[in-house]
C-alpha atoms as a PDB file:
ATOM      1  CA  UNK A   1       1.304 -26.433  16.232  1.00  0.00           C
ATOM      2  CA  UNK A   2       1.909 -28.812  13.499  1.00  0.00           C
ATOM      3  CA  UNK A   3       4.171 -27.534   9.991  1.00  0.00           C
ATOM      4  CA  UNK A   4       5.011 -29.516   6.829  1.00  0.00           C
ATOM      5  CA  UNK A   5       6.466 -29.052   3.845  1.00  0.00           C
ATOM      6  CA  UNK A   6       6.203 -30.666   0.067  1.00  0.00           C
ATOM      7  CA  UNK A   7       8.203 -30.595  -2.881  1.00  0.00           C
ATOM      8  CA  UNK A   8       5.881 -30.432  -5.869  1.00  0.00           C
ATOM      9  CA  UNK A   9       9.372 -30.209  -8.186  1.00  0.00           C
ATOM     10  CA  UNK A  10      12.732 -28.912  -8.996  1.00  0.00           C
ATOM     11  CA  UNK A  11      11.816 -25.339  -8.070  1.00  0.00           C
ATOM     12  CA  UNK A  12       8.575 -25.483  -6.357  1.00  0.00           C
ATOM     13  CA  UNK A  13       7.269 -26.445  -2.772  1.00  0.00           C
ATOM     14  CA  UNK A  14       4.142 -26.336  -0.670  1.00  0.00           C
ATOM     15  CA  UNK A  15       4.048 -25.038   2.566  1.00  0.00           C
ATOM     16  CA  UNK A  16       0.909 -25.719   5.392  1.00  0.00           C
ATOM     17  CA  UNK A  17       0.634 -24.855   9.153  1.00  0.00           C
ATOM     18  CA  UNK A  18      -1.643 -25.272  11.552  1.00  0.00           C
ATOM     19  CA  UNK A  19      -1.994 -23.524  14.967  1.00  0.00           C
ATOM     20  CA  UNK A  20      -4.746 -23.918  17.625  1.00  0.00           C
ATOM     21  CA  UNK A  21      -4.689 -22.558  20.928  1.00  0.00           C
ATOM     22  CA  UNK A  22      -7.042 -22.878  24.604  1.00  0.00           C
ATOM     23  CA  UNK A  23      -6.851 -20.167  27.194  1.00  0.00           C
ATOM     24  CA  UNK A  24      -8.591 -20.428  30.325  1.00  0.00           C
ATOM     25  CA  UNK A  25      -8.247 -17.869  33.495  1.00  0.00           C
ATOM     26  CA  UNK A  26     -10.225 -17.667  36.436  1.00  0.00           C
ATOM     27  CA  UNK A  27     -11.573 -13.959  37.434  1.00  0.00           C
ATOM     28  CA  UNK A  28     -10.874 -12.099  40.508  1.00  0.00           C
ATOM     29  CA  UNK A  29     -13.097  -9.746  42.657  1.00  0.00           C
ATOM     30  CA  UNK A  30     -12.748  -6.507  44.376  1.00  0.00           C
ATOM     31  CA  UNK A  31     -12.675  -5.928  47.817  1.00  0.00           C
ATOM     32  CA  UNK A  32     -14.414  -2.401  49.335  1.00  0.00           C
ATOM     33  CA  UNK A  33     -12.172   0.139  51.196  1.00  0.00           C
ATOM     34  CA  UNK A  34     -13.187   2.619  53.633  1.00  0.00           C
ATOM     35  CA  UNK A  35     -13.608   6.266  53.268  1.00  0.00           C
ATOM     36  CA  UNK A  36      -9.786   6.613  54.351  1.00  0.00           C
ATOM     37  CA  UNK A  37      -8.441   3.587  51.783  1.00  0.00           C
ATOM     38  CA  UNK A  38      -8.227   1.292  54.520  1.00  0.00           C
ATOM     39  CA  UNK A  39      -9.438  -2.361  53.915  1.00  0.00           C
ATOM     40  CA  UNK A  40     -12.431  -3.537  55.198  1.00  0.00           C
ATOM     41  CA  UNK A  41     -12.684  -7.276  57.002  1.00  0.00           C
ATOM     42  CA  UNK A  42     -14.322  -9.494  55.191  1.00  0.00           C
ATOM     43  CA  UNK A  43     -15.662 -13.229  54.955  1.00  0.00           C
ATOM     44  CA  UNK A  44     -12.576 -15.374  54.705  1.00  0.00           C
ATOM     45  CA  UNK A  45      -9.730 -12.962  54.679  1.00  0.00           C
ATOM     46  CA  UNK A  46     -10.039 -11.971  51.036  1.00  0.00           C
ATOM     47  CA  UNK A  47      -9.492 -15.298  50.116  1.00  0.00           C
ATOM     48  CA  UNK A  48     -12.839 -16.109  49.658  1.00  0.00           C
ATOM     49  CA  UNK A  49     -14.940 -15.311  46.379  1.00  0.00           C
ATOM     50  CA  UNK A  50     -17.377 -12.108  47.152  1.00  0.00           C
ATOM     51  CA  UNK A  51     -19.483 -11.524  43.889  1.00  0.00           C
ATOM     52  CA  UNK A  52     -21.826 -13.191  41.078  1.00  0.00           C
ATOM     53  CA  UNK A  53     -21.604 -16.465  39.427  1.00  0.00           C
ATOM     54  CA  UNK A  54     -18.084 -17.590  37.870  1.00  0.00           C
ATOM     55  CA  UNK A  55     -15.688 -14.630  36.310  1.00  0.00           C
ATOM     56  CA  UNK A  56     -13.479 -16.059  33.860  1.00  0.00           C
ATOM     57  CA  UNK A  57     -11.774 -15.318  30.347  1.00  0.00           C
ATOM     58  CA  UNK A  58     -11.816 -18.228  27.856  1.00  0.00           C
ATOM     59  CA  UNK A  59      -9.846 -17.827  24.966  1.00  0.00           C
ATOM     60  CA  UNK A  60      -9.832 -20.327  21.867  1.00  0.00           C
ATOM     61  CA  UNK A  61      -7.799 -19.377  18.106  1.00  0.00           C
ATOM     62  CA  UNK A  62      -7.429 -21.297  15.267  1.00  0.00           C
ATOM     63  CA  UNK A  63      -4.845 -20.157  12.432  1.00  0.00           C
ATOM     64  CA  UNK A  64      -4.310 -22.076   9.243  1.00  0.00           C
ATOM     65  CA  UNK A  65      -2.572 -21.769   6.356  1.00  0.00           C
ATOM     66  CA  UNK A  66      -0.767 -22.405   2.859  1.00  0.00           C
ATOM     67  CA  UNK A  67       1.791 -21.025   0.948  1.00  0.00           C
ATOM     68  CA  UNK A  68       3.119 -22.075  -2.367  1.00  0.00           C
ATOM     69  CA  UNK A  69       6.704 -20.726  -3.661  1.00  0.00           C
ATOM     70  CA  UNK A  70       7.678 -21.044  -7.458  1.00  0.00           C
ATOM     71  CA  UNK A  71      11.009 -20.505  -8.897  1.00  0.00           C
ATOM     72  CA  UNK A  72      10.468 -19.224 -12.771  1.00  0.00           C
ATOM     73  CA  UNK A  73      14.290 -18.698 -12.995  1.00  0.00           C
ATOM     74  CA  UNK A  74      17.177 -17.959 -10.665  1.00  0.00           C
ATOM     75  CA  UNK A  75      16.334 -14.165 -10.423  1.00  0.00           C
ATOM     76  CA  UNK A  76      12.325 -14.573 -10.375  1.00  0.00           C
ATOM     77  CA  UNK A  77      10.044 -15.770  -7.390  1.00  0.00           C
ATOM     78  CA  UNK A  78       6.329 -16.144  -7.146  1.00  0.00           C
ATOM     79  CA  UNK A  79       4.601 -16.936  -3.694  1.00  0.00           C
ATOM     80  CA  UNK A  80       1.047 -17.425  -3.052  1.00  0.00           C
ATOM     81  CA  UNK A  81      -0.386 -17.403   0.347  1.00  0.00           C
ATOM     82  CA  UNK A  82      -3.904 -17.590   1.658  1.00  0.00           C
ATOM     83  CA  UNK A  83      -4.472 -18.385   5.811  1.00  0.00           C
ATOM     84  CA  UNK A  84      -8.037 -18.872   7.364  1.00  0.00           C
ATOM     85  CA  UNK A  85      -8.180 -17.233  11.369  1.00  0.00           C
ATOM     86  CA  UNK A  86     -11.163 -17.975  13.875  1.00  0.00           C
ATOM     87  CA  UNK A  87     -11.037 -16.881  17.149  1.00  0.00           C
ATOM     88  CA  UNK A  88     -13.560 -17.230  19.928  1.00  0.00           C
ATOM     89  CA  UNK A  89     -13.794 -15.567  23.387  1.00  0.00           C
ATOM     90  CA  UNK A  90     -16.073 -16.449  26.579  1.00  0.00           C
ATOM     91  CA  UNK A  91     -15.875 -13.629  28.883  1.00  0.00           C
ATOM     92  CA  UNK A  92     -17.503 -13.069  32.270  1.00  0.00           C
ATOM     93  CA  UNK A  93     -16.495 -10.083  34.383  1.00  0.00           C
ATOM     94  CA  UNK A  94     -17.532  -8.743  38.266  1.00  0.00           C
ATOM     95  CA  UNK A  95     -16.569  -4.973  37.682  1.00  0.00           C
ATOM     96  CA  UNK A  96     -16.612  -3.462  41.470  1.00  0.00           C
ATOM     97  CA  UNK A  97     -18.726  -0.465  41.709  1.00  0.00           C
ATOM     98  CA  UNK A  98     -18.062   1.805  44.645  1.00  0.00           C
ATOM     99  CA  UNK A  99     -21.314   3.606  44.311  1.00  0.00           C
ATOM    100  CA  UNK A 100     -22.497  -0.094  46.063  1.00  0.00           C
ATOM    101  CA  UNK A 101     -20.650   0.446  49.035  1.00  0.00           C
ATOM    102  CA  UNK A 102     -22.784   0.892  52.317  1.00  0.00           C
ATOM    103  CA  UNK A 103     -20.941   0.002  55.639  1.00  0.00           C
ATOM    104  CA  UNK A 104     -24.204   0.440  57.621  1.00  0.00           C
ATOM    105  CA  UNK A 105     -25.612  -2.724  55.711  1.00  0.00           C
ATOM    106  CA  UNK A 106     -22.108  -4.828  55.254  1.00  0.00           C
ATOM    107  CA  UNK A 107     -22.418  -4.497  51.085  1.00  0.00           C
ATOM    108  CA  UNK A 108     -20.400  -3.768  48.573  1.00  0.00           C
ATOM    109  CA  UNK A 109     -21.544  -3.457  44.783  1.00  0.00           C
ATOM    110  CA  UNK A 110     -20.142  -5.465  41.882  1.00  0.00           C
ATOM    111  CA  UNK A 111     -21.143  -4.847  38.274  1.00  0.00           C
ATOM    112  CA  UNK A 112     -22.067  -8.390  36.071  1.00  0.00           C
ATOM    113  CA  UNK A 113     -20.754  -8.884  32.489  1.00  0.00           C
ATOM    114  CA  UNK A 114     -20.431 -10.631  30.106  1.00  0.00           C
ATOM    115  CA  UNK A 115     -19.263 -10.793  26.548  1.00  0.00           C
ATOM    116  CA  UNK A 116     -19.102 -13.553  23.693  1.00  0.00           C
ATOM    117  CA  UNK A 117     -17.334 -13.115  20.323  1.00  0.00           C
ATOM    118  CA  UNK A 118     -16.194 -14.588  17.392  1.00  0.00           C
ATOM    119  CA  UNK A 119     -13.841 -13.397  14.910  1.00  0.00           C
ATOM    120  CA  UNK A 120     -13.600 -15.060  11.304  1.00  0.00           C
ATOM    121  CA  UNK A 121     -10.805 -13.950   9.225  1.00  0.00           C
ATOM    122  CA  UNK A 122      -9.404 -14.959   5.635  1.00  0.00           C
ATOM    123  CA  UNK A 123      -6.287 -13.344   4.336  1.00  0.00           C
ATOM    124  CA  UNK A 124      -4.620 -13.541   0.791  1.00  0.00           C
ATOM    125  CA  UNK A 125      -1.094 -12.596  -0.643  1.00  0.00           C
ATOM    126  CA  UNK A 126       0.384 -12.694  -3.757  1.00  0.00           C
ATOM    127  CA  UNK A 127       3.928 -11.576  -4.139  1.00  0.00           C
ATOM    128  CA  UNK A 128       6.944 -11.905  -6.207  1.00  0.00           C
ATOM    129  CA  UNK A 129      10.676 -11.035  -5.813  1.00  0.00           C
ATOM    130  CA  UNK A 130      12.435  -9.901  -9.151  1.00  0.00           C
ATOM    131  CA  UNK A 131      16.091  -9.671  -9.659  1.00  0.00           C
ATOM    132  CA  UNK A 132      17.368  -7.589 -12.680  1.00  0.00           C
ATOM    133  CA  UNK A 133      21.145  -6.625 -12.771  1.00  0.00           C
ATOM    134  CA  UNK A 134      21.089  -3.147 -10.112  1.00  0.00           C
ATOM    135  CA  UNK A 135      17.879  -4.197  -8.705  1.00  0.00           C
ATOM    136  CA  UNK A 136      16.056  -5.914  -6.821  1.00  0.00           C
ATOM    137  CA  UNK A 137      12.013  -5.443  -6.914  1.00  0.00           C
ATOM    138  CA  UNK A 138       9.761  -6.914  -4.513  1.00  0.00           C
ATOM    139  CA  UNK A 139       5.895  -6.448  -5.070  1.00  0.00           C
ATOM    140  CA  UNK A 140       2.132  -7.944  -4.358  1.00  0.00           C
ATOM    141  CA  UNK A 141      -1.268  -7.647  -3.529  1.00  0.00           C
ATOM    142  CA  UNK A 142      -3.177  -8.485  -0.825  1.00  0.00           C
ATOM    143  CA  UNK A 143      -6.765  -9.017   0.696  1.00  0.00           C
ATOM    144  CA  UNK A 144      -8.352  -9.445   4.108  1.00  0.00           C
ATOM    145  CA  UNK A 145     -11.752  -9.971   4.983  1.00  0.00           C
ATOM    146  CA  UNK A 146     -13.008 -10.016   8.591  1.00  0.00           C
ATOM    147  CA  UNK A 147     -16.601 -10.640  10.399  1.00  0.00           C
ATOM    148  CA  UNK A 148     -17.147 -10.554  13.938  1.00  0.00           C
ATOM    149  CA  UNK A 149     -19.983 -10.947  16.222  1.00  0.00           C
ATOM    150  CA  UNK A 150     -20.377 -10.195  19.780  1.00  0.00           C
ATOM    151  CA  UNK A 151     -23.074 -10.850  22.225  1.00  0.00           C
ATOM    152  CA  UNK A 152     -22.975  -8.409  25.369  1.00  0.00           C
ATOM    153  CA  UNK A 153     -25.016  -9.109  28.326  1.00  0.00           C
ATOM    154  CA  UNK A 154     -25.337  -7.642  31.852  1.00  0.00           C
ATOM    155  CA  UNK A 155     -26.416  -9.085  35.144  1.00  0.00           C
ATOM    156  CA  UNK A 156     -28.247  -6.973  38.338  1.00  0.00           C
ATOM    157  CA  UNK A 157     -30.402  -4.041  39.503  1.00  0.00           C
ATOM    158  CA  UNK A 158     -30.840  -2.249  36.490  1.00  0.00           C
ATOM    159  CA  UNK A 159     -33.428   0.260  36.430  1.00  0.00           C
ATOM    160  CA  UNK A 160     -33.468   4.560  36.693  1.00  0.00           C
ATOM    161  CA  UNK A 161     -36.636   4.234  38.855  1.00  0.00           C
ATOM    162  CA  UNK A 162     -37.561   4.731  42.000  1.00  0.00           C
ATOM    163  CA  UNK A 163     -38.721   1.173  42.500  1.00  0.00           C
ATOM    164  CA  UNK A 164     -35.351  -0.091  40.827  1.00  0.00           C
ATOM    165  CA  UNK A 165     -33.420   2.522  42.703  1.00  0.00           C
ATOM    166  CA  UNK A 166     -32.089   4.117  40.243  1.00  0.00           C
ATOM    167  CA  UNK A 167     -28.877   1.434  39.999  1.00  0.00           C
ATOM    168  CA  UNK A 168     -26.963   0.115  36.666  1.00  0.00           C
ATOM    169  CA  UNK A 169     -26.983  -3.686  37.128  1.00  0.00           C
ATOM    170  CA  UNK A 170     -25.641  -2.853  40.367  1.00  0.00           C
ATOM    171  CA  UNK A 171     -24.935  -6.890  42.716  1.00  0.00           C
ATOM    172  CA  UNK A 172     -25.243  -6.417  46.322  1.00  0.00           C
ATOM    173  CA  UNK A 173     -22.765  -8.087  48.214  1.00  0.00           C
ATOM    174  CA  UNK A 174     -22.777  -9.217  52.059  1.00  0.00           C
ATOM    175  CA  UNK A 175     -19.101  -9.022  52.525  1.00  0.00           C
ATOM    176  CA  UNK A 176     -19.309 -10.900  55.962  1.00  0.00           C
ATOM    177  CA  UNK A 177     -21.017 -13.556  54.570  1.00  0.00           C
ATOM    178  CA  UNK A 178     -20.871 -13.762  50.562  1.00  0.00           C
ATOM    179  CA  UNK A 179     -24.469 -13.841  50.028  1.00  0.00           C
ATOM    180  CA  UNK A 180     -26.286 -11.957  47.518  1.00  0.00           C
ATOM    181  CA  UNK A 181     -28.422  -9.170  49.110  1.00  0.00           C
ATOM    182  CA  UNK A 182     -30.052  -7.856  46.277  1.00  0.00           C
ATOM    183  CA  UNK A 183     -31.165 -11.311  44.234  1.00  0.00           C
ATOM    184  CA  UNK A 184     -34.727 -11.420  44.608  1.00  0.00           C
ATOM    185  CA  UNK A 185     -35.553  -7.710  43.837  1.00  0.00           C
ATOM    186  CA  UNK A 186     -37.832  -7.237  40.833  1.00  0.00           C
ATOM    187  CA  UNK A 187     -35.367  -5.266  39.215  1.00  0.00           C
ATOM    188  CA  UNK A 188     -32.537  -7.451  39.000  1.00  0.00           C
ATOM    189  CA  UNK A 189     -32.121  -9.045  35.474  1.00  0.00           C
ATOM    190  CA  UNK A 190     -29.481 -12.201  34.689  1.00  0.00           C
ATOM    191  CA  UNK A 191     -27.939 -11.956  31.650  1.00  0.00           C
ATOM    192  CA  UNK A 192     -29.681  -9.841  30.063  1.00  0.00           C
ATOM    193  CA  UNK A 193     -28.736  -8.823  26.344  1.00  0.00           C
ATOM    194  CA  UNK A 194     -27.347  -5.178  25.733  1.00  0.00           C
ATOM    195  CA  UNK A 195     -25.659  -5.312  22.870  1.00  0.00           C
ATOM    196  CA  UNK A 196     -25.274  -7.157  19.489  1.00  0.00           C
ATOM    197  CA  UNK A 197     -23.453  -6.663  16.810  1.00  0.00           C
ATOM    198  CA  UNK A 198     -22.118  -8.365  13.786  1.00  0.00           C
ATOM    199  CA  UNK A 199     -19.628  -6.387  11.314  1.00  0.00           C
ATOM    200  CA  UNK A 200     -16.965  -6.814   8.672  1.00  0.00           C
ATOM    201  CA  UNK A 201     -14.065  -5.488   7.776  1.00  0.00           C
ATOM    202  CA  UNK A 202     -12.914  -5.857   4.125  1.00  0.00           C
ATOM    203  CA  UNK A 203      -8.957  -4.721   3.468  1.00  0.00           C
ATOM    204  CA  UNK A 204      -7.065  -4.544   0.246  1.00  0.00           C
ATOM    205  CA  UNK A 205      -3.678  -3.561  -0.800  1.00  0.00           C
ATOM    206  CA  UNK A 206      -0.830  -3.190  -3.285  1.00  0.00           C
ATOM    207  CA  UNK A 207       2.972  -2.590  -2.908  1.00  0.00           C
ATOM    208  CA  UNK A 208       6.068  -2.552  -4.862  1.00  0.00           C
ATOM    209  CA  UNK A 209       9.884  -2.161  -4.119  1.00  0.00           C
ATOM    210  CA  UNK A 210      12.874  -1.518  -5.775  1.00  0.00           C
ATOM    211  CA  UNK A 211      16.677  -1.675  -3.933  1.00  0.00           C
ATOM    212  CA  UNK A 212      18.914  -0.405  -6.111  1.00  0.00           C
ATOM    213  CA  UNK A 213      23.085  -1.067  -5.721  1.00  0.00           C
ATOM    214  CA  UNK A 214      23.841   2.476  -6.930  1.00  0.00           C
ATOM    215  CA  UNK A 215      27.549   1.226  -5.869  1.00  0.00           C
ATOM    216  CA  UNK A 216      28.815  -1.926  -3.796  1.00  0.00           C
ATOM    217  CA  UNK A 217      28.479  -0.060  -1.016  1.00  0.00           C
ATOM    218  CA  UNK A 218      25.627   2.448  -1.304  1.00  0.00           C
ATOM    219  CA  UNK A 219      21.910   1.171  -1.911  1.00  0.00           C
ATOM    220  CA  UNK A 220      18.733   3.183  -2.769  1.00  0.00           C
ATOM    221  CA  UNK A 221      14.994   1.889  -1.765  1.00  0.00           C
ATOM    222  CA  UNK A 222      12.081   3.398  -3.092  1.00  0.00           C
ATOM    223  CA  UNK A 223       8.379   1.709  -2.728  1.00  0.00           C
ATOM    224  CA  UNK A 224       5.071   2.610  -2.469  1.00  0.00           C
END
C-alpha cells in the first residue's frame, strides 16, 4: 500500500493511493464415509492428497486512485475522485460427490473445477460540502462501470450415456492408493469449457443533503 499527498496551493491538495494485493491457498479434499457416517481408512491417514490435479484459490486486486479537494471559501468544498479496480481470480476446486462412492471397488468420486475471472472496474465522484448559516448541504454524483469475464471449465466422466455411465464429470478415486481409476475412459474430458461469459455493469447516481440546526441542540436531515 503506498499513499501520498500534494499541495497544489493555499486551499487545494492532491491525494493518490495505491493498493495491490496476492492471495494464494492450497485446496483440500474430501474423505468418503460409510453408510453409518463412520470414516473410512484411507491411503496415508487423511493426510495424504486423494483427488485431481492441484486445488487452489489464487487471488490478485489492484485498487488505484485520486482525489482532488478544493477550498472555494471557508464554507464551500469541492472534491473530485475517480479510482481504477482490477481483480483477478485462479480457482481450481475437487467438489466430493457421494454418488462416487463404491466400497466394493475402494473409490470415492470427486467433482473437477475450475474457474478464471477478471473484474475491471472504474468509479467516479464528484461532491461538494456547502455551508450556509442553519445548514449544512452535502451533494454529488457518481458513476461506476464494471466488466467481468469468467472462464468455467470442468474435469471427468461427463456423459448421460450408457457408454459414459451416465456420470457429471464424476473422478474416480482409489482411496487406498490415490490413483485415478477412471482416467483413461473415453468419456473423461480435462478442462473442458462450460461456461463463458463476459458482462458489464454500468451504475449512476445523484444525492443531496441538508442538516439543518433548527436549535443548538436539535438538528433536522433530509436527503434524497
Amino acid at each position: 500500500f503506498a499513499k501520498g499527498s500534494l499541495p497544489l496551493g493555499e486551499r487545494t491538495t492532491l491525494t493518490g493511493y495505491l493498493n495491490y494485493s496476492d492471495r494464494d491457498s492450497e485446496g483440500t479434499n474430501g474423505l468418503p464415509l460409510d453408510a453409518d457416517g463412520q470414516l473410512i481408512p484411507v491411503v496415508g491417514g487423511g493426510r495424504k492428497f486423494l483427488g485431481f490435479r492441484d486445488p487452489h484459490n489464487d487471488q490478485q486486486g489492484l485498487i488505484a486512485a485520486i482525489k482532488l479537494e478544493h477550498e472555494v471559501n471557508d464554507d464551500l468544498k469541492v472534491t473530485v475522485a475517480a479510482q481504477g479496480r482490477r481483480l483477478k481470480q485462479d480457482l481450481e476446486l475437487n467438489f466430493y460427490d457421494p454418488l462416487g462412492l463404491d466400497q466394493s471397488r475402494h473409490v470415492y468420486g470427486v467433482n473437477g473445477f475450475a474457474n478464471q475471472s477478471k473484474q475491471d472496474t472504474v468509479f467516479g465522484e464528484a461532491s461538494f460540502n456547502w455551508r450556509a448559516g442553519r445548514h449544512t448541504i452535502v451533494g454529488g454524483i457518481s458513476g461506476e462501470r464494471s466488466a467481468v469475464d469468467e472462464d468455467e471449465r470442468w474435469s471427468g466422466q461427463f456423459g448421460f450415456t450408457d457408454e459414459c455411465g451416465f456420470s457429471f464429470f464424476m473422478i474416480e478415486v482409489d482411496y487406498r492408493t490415490g490413483d485415478l481409476v477412471n482416467r483413461g475412459h473415453p468419456c473423461f474430458f480435462v478442462d473442458l469449457p462450460y461456461t463463458r461469459d463476459h458482462f458489464t455493469n454500468t451504475f449512476v447516481g445523484a444525492f443531496i443533503q441538508d442538516e439543518i440546526a433548527l436549535t443548538d441542540r436539535l438538528h433536522l436531515t433530509v436527503g434524497g
